[in-house]
Protein backbone atom coordinates (compact mmCIF):
# COMPACT_ATOMS: atom_id res chain seq x y z
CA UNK A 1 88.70 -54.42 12.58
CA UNK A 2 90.16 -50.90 12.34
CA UNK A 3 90.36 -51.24 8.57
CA UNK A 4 87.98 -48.48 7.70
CA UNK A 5 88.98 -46.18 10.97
CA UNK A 6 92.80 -46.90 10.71
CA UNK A 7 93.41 -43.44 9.73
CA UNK A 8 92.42 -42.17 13.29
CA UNK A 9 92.46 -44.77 15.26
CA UNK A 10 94.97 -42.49 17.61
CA UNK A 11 92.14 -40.00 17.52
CA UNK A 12 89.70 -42.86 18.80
CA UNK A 13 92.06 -43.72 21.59
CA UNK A 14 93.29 -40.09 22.57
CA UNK A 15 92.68 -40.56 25.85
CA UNK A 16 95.15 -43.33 26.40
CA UNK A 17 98.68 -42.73 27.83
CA UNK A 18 101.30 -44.68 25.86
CA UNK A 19 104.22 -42.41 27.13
CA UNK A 20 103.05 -43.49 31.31
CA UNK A 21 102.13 -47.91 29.98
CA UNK A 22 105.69 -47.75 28.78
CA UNK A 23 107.43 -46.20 31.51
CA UNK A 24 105.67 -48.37 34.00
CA UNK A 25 106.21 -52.08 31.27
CA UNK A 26 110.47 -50.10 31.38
CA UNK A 27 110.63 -50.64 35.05
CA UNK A 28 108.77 -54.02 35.74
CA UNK A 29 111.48 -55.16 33.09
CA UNK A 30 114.20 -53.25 35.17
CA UNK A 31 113.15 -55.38 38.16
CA UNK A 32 112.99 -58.94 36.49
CA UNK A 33 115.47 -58.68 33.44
CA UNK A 34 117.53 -55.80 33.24
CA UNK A 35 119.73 -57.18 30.97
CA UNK A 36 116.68 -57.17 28.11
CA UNK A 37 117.50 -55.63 24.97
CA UNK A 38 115.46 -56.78 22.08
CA UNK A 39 111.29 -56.27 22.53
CA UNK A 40 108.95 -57.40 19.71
CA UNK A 41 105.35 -55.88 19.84
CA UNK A 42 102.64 -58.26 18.42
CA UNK A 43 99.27 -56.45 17.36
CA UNK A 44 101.65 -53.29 17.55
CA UNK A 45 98.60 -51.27 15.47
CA UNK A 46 99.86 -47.73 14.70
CA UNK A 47 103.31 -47.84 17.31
CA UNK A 48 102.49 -45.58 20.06
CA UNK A 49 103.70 -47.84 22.33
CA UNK A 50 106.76 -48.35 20.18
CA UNK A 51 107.12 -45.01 19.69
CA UNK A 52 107.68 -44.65 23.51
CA UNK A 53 110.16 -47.43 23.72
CA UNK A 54 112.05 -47.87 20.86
CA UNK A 55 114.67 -45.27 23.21
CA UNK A 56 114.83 -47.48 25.82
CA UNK A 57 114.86 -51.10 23.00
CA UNK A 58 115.80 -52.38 19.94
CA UNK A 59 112.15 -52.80 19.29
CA UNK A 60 110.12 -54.41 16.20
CA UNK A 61 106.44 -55.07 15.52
CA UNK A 62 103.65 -57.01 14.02
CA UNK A 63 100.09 -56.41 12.85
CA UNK A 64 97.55 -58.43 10.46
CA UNK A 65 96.43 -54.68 9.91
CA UNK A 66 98.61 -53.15 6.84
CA UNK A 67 96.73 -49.93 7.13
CA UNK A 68 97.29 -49.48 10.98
CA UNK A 69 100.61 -50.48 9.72
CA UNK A 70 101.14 -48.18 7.31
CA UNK A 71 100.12 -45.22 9.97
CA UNK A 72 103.00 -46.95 11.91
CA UNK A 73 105.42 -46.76 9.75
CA UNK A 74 104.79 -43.24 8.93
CA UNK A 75 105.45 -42.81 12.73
CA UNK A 76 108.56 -45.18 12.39
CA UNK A 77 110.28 -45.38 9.86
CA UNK A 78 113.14 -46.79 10.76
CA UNK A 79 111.24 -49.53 12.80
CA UNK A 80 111.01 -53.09 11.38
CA UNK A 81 107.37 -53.63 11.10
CA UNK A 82 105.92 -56.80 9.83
CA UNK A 83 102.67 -58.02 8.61
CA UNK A 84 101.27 -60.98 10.25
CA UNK A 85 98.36 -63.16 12.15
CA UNK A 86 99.51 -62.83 16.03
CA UNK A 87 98.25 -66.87 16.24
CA UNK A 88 100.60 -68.42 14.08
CA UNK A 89 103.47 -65.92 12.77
CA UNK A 90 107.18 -66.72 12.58
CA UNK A 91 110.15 -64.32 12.58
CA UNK A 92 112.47 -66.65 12.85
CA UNK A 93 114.17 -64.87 15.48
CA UNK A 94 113.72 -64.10 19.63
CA UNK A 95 113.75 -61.67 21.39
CA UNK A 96 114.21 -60.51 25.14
CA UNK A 97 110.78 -59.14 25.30
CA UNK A 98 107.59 -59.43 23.95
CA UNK A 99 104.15 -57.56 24.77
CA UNK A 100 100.55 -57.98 23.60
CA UNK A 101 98.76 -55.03 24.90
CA UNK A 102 95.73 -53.47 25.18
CA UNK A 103 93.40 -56.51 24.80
CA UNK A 104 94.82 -56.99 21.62
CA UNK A 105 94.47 -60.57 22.67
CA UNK A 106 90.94 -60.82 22.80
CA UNK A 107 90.73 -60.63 18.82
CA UNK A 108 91.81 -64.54 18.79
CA UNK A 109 88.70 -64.94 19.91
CA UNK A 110 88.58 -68.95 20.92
CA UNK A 111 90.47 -70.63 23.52
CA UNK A 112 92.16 -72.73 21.10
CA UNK A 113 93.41 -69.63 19.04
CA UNK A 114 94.27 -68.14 22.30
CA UNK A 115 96.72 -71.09 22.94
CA UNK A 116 98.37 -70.79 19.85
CA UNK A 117 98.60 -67.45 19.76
CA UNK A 118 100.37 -67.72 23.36
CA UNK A 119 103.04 -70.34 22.12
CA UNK A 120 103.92 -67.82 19.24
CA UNK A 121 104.95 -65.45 21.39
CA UNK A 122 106.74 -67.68 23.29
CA UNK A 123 108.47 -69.41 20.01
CA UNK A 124 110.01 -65.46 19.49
CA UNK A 125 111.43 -64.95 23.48
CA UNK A 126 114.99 -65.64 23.87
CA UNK A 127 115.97 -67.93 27.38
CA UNK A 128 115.29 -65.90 30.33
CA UNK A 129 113.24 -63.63 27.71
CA UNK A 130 109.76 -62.14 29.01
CA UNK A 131 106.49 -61.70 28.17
CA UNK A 132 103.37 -59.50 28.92
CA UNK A 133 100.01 -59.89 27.70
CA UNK A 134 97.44 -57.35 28.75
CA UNK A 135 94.18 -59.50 28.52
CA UNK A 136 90.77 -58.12 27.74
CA UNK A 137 87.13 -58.90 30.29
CA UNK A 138 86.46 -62.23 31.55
CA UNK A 139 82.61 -63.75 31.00
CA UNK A 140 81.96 -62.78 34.90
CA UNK A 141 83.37 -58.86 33.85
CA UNK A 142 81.68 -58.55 30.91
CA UNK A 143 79.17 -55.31 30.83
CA UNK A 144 76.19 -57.17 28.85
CA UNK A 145 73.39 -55.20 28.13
CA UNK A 146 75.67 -51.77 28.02
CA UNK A 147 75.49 -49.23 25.26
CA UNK A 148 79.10 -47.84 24.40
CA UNK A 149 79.30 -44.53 23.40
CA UNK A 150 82.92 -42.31 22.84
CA UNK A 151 83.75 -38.92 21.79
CA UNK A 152 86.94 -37.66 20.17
CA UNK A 153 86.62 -34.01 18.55
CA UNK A 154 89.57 -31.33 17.51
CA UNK A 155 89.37 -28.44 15.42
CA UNK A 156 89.25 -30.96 11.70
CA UNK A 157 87.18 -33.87 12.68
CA UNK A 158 84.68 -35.21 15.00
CA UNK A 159 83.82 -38.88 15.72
CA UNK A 160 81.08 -40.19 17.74
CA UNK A 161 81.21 -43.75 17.51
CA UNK A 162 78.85 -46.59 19.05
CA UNK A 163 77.58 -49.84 20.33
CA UNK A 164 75.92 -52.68 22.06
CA UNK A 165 77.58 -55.67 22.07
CA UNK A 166 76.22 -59.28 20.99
CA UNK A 167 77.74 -62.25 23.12
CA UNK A 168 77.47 -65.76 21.62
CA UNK A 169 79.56 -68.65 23.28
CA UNK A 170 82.40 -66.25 24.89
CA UNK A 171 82.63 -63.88 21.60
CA UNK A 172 81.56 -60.83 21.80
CA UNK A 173 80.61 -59.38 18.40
CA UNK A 174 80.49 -55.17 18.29
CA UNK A 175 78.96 -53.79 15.36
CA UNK A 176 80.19 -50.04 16.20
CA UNK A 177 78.31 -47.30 14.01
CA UNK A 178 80.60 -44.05 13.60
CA UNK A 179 79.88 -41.09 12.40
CA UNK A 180 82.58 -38.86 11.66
CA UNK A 181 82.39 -34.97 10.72
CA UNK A 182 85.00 -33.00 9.18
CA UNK A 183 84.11 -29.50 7.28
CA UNK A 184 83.18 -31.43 4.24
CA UNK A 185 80.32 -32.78 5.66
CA UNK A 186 79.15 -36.23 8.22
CA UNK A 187 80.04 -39.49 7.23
CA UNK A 188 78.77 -43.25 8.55
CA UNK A 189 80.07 -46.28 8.46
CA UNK A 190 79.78 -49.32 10.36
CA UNK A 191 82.97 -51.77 11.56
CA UNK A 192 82.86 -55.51 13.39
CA UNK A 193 84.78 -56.39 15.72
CA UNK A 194 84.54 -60.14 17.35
CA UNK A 195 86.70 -60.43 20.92
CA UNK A 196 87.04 -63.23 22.87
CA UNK A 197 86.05 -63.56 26.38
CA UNK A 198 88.35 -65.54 28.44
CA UNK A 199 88.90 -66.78 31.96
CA UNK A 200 91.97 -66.41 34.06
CA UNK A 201 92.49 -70.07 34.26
CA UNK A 202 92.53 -69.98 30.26
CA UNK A 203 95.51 -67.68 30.46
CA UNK A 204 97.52 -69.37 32.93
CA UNK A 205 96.71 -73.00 31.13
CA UNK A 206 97.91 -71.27 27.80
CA UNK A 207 101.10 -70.16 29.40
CA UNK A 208 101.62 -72.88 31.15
CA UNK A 209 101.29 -75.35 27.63
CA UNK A 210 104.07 -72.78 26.08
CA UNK A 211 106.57 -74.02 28.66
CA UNK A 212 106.59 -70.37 30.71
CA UNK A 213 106.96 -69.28 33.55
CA UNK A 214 104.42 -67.00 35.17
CA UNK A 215 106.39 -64.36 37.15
CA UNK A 216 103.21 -61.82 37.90
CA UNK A 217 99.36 -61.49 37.43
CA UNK A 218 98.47 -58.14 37.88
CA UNK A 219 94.52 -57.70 38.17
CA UNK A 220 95.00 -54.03 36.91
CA UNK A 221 97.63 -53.89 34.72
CA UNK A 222 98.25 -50.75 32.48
CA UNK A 223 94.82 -50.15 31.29
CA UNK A 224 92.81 -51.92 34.19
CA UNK A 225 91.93 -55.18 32.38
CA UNK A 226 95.30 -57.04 34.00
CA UNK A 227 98.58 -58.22 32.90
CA UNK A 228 100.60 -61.22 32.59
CA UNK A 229 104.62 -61.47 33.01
CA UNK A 230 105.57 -65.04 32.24
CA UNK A 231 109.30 -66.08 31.58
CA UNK A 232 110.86 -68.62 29.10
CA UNK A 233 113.21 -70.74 31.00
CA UNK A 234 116.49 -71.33 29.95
């Protein structure tokens, strides 16, 4: 996922405001712990979303991807970044906040994984620490059947990139075909990305089996897939 496109992924996703989903995650944390420091970003890909907070937090990430990560760390270099699995990594130390956004979530893929994956993110939240996970479609949401087509141009490089998803058992498997054209000719490649689809209640049974706290379901969230604040009780 993102391994051969890491270099621009931001290109992929330039219509996505990072600068606004911060400022709007800033003040829900302003409401319910103002006192929050420390924020750990897990599936942090290439740090925009650091980028727009690491003025407002002491903030730190994690990625399985090293090449998103090294785009990252080009962006922030004085950022601890860390390589890791988001289902079963281990800092060793917690944290005030902690955020999985933009579906990153989904990439788990199982309900099981998805469980884990929520008690690791509880494992790094200090007492009273929060965290928010932006989920991905549910099975009822999902747009079966759809062909998925984006667009990102600028004056060096053009990318058209493509798909039609294949659902088996909740996972979603997108073979996405890009073709990319700088001055030096078109390229194609093909990447695979499997997601998970899963249900409300298999988010709030997750959180609820890492001993937190939901504080807030949003149905829209930042992106319009939803968001979860959940707590860690002291």
């Amino acid at each position: 996922m993102y391994v051969k496109s890491a270099e621009f992924y931001d290109e992929l996703y330039h219509f996505k405001d990072y600068k606004v989903e911060a400022g709007k995650l800033a003040e829900i944390v302003h409401a319910l712990h103002p006192a929050a420091r420390t924020l750990l970003d897990v599936a942090c890909s290439t740090g925009r979303h650091l980028e727009n907070l690491k003025d407002l937090f002491d903030v730190e990430g994690v990625d399985i991807n090293e090449k998103l990560l090294t785009v990252a760390r080009t962006r922030l270099p004085s950022v601890p970044l860390h390589q890791n699995d988001m289902i079963d990594f281990n800092l060793n130390r917690k944290f005030d906040l902690v955020t999985c956004l933009f579906a990153s979530i989904a990439y788990v893929r199982t309900v099981e994984n998805l469980g884990r994956t929520i008690i690791s993110l509880a494992r790094h939240l200090n007492p009273d620490g929060l965290m928010f996970v932006e989920p991905w479609v549910t099975p009822e949401q999902y747009w079966r059947n759809h062909i998925v087509m984006n667009i990102s141009e600028n004056p060096e490089r053009k990318i058209v990139w493509m798909y039609v998803g294949e659902e088996k058992e909740r996972v979603v498997t997108n073979n996405i075909h890009y073709m990319v054209g700088t001055r030096d000719g078109v390229s194609h490649f093909i990447e695979t990305h499997q997601m998970g689809l899963f249900r409300h209640d298999d988010y709030l049974a997750a959180i609820a089996a890492a001993g937190l706290s939901l504080l807030r379901y949003d149905p829209k969230g930042f992106y319009g897939y939803g968001l979860y604040v959940a707590r860690q009780e002291r």
